[in-house]
Protein backbone atom coordinates (compact mmCIF):
# COMPACT_ATOMS: atom_id res chain seq x y z
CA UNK A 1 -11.22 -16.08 21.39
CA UNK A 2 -10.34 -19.43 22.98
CA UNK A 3 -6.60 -18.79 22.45
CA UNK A 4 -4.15 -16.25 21.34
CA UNK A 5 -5.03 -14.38 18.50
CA UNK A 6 -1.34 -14.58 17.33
CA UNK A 7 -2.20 -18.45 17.09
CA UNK A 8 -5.62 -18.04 15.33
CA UNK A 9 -5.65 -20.31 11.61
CA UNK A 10 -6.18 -17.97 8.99
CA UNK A 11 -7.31 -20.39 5.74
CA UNK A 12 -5.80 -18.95 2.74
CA UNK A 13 -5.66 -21.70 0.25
CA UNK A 14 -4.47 -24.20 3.23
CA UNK A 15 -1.29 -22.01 3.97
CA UNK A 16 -1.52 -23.34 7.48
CA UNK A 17 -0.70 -19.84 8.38
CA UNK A 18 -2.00 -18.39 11.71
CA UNK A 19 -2.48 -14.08 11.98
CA UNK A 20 1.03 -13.70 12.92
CA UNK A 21 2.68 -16.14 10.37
CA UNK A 22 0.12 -14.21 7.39
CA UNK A 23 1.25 -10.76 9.07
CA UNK A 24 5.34 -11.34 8.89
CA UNK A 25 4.78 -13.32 5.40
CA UNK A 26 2.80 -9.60 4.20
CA UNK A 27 5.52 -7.66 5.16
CA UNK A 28 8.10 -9.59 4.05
CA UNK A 29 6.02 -9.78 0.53
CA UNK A 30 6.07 -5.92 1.00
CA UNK A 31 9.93 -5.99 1.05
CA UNK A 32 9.99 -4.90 4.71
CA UNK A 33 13.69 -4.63 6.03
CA UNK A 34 13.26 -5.50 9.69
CA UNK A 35 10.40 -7.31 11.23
CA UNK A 36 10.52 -7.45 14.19
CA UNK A 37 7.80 -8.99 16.60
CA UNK A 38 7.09 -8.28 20.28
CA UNK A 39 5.16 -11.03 22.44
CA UNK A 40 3.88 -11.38 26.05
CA UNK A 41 1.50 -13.73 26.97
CA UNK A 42 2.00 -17.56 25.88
CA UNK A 43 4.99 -15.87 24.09
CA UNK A 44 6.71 -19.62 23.91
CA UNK A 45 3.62 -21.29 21.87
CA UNK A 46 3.70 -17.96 19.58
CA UNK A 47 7.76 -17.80 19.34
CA UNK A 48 7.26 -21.17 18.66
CA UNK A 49 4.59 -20.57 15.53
CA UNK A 50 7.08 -18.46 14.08
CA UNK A 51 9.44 -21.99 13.05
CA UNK A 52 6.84 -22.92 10.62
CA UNK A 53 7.96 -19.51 8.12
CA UNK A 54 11.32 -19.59 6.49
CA UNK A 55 11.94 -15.85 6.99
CA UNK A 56 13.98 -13.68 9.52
CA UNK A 57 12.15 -12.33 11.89
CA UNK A 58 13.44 -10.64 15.42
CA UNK A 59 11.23 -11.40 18.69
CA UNK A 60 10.92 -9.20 21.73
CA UNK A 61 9.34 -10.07 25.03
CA UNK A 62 7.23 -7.68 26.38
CA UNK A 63 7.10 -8.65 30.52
CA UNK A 64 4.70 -5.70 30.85
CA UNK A 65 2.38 -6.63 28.17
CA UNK A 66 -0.40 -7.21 30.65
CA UNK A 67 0.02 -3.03 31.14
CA UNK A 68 -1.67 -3.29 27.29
CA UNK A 69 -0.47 -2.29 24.05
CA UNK A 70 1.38 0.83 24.92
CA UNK A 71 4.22 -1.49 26.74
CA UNK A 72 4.03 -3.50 23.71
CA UNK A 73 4.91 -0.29 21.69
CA UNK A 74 7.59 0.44 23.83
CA UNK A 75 9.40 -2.81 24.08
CA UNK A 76 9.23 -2.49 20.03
CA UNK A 77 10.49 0.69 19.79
CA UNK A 78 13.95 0.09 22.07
CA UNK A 79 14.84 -2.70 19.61
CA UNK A 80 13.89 -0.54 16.85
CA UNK A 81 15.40 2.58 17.58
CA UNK A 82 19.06 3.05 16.24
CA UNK A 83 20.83 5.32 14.42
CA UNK A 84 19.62 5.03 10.72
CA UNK A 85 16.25 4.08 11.49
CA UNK A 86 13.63 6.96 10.25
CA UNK A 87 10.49 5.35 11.18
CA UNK A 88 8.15 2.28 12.31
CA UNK A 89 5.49 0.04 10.69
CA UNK A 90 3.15 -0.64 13.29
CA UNK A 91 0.44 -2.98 12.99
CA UNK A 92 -1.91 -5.48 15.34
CA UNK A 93 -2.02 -8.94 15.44
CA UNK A 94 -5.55 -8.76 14.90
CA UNK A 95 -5.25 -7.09 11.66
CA UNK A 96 -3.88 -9.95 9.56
CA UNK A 97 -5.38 -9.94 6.07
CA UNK A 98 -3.60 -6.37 4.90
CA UNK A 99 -2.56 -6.65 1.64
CA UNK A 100 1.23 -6.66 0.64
CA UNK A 101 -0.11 -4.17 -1.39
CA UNK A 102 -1.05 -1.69 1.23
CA UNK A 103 2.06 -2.31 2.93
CA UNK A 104 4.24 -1.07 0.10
CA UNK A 105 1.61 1.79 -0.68
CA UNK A 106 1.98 2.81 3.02
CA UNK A 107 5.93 2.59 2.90
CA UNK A 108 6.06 4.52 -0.07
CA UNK A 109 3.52 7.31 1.13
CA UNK A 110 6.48 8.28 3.54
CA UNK A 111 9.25 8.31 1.29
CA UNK A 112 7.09 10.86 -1.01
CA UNK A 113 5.97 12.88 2.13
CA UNK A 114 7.64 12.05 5.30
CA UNK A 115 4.68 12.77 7.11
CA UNK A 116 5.02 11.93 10.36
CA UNK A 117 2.03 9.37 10.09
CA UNK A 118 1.58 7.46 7.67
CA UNK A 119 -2.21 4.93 7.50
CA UNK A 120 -4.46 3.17 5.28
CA UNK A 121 -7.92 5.06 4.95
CA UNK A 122 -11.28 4.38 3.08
CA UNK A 123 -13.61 6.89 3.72
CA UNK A 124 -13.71 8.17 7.02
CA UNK A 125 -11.99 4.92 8.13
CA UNK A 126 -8.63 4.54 9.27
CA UNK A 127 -6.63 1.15 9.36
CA UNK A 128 -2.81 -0.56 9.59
CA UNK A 129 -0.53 -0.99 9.13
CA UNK A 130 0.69 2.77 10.48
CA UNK A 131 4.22 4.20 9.95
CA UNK A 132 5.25 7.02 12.76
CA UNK A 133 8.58 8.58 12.13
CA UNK A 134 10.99 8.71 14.30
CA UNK A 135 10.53 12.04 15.20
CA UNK A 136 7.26 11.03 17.20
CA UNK A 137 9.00 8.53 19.37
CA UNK A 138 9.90 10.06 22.35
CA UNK A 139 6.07 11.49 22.82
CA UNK A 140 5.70 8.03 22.18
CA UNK A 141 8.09 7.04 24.97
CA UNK A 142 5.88 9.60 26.98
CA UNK A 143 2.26 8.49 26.03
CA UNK A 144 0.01 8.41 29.06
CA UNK A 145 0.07 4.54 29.77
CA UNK A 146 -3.90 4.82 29.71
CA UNK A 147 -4.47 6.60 26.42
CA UNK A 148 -1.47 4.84 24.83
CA UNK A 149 -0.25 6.51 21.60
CA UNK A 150 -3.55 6.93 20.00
CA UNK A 151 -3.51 10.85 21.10
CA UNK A 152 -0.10 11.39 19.52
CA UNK A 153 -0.62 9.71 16.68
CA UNK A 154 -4.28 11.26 16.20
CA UNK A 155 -2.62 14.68 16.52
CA UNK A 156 -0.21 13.54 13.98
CA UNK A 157 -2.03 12.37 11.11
CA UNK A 158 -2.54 14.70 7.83
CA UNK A 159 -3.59 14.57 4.55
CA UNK A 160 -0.18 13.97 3.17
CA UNK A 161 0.23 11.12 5.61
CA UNK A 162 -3.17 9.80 4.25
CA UNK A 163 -3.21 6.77 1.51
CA UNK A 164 -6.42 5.65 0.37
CA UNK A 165 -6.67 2.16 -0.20
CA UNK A 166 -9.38 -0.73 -1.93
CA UNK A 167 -8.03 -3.48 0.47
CA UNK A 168 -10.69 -4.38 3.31
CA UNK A 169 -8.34 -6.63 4.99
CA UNK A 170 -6.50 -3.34 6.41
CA UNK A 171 -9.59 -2.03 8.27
CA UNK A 172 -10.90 -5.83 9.32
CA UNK A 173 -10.28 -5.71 13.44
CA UNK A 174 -10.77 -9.83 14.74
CA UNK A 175 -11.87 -9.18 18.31
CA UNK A 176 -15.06 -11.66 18.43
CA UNK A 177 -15.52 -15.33 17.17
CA UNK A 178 -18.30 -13.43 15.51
CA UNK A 179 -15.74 -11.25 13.84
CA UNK A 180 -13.97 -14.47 12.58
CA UNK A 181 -17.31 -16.11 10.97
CA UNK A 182 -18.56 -13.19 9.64
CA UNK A 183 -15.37 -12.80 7.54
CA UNK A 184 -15.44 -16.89 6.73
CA UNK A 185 -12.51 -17.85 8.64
CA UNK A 186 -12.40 -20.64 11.31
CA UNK A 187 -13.36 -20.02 14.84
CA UNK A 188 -11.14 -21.11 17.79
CA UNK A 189 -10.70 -24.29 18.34
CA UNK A 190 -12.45 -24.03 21.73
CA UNK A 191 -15.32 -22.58 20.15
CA UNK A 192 -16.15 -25.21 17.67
């Protein structure tokens, strides 16, 4: 992409907000109590992205995060996990349009349910953000490091945990400058 995708400009009515800043500014819309955010590579440029937003946000480095997004996961979870803490919103920086929307529907899904996972789906699609509970994150802790926690949570999910939702923006994955055009937001500035 040119640059980090935490750093990509997402154009929402000249917000100035990059996918990180729109991702913490959707979950604080979505009245989420704790945001915390876990960085690794250029983590000083993307800690330092996060001064532009007037809204509390906790950072965690993530030496590993070349290991991929398991480590990522992990560094998350120990500043996460405490007593009083039933679950996790998880989501990708490369999922930043969600809709505040989804967020809450997502939240509130669990508190009707407490299914152990809890994701946006449309179809036969699946999206974020995704809420585990707690009780999933010591298999978590023990993912394989090359699967990640895509078999645990896939062996987790249910109808219950399940919310079907009308907002593309939680199934839109930016991985390709194509991905970016195709959705009308501005390319990298290295690939202009």
């Amino acid at each position: 992409m040119g640059q980090p995708k935490a750093l990509l400009p997402v154009d929402s009515a000249g917000s100035g907000d990059t996918f990180l800043t729109r991702i913490v500014r959707t979950f604080a819309a979505a009245s989420v109590e704790d945001i915390v955010v876990v960085v690794g590579h250029d983590a000083d440029a993307i800690v330092a992205s996060l001064s532009t937003i007037d809204l509390t946000v906790r950072v965690v480095e993530n030496p590993d995060y070349e290991q991929g997004q398991l480590s990522s996961l992990l560094a998350g979870l120990r500043v996460v996990d405490r007593p009083g803490v039933v679950a996790a919103l998880v989501t990708l920086v490369d999922v930043p349009l969600v809709a505040a929307a989804t967020v809450r529907a997502v939240v509130e899904r669990y508190r009707q349910t407490h299914a152990p996972v809890v994701r946006p789906v449309r179809g036969d699609e699946h999206g974020h953000p995704v809420l585990v509970d707690r009780s999933l994150f010591d298999a978590i802790r023990r993912s394989d490091p090359s699967q990640g926690a895509k078999p645990i949570i896939r062996a987790n999910v249910s109808a219950a945990g399940d919310v079907a939702v009308d907002d593309d923006g939680a199934f839109l994955d930016f991985d390709t400058p194509q991905d970016l055009t195709r959705a009308g937001l501005s390319r990298p500035r290295s690939q202009q």
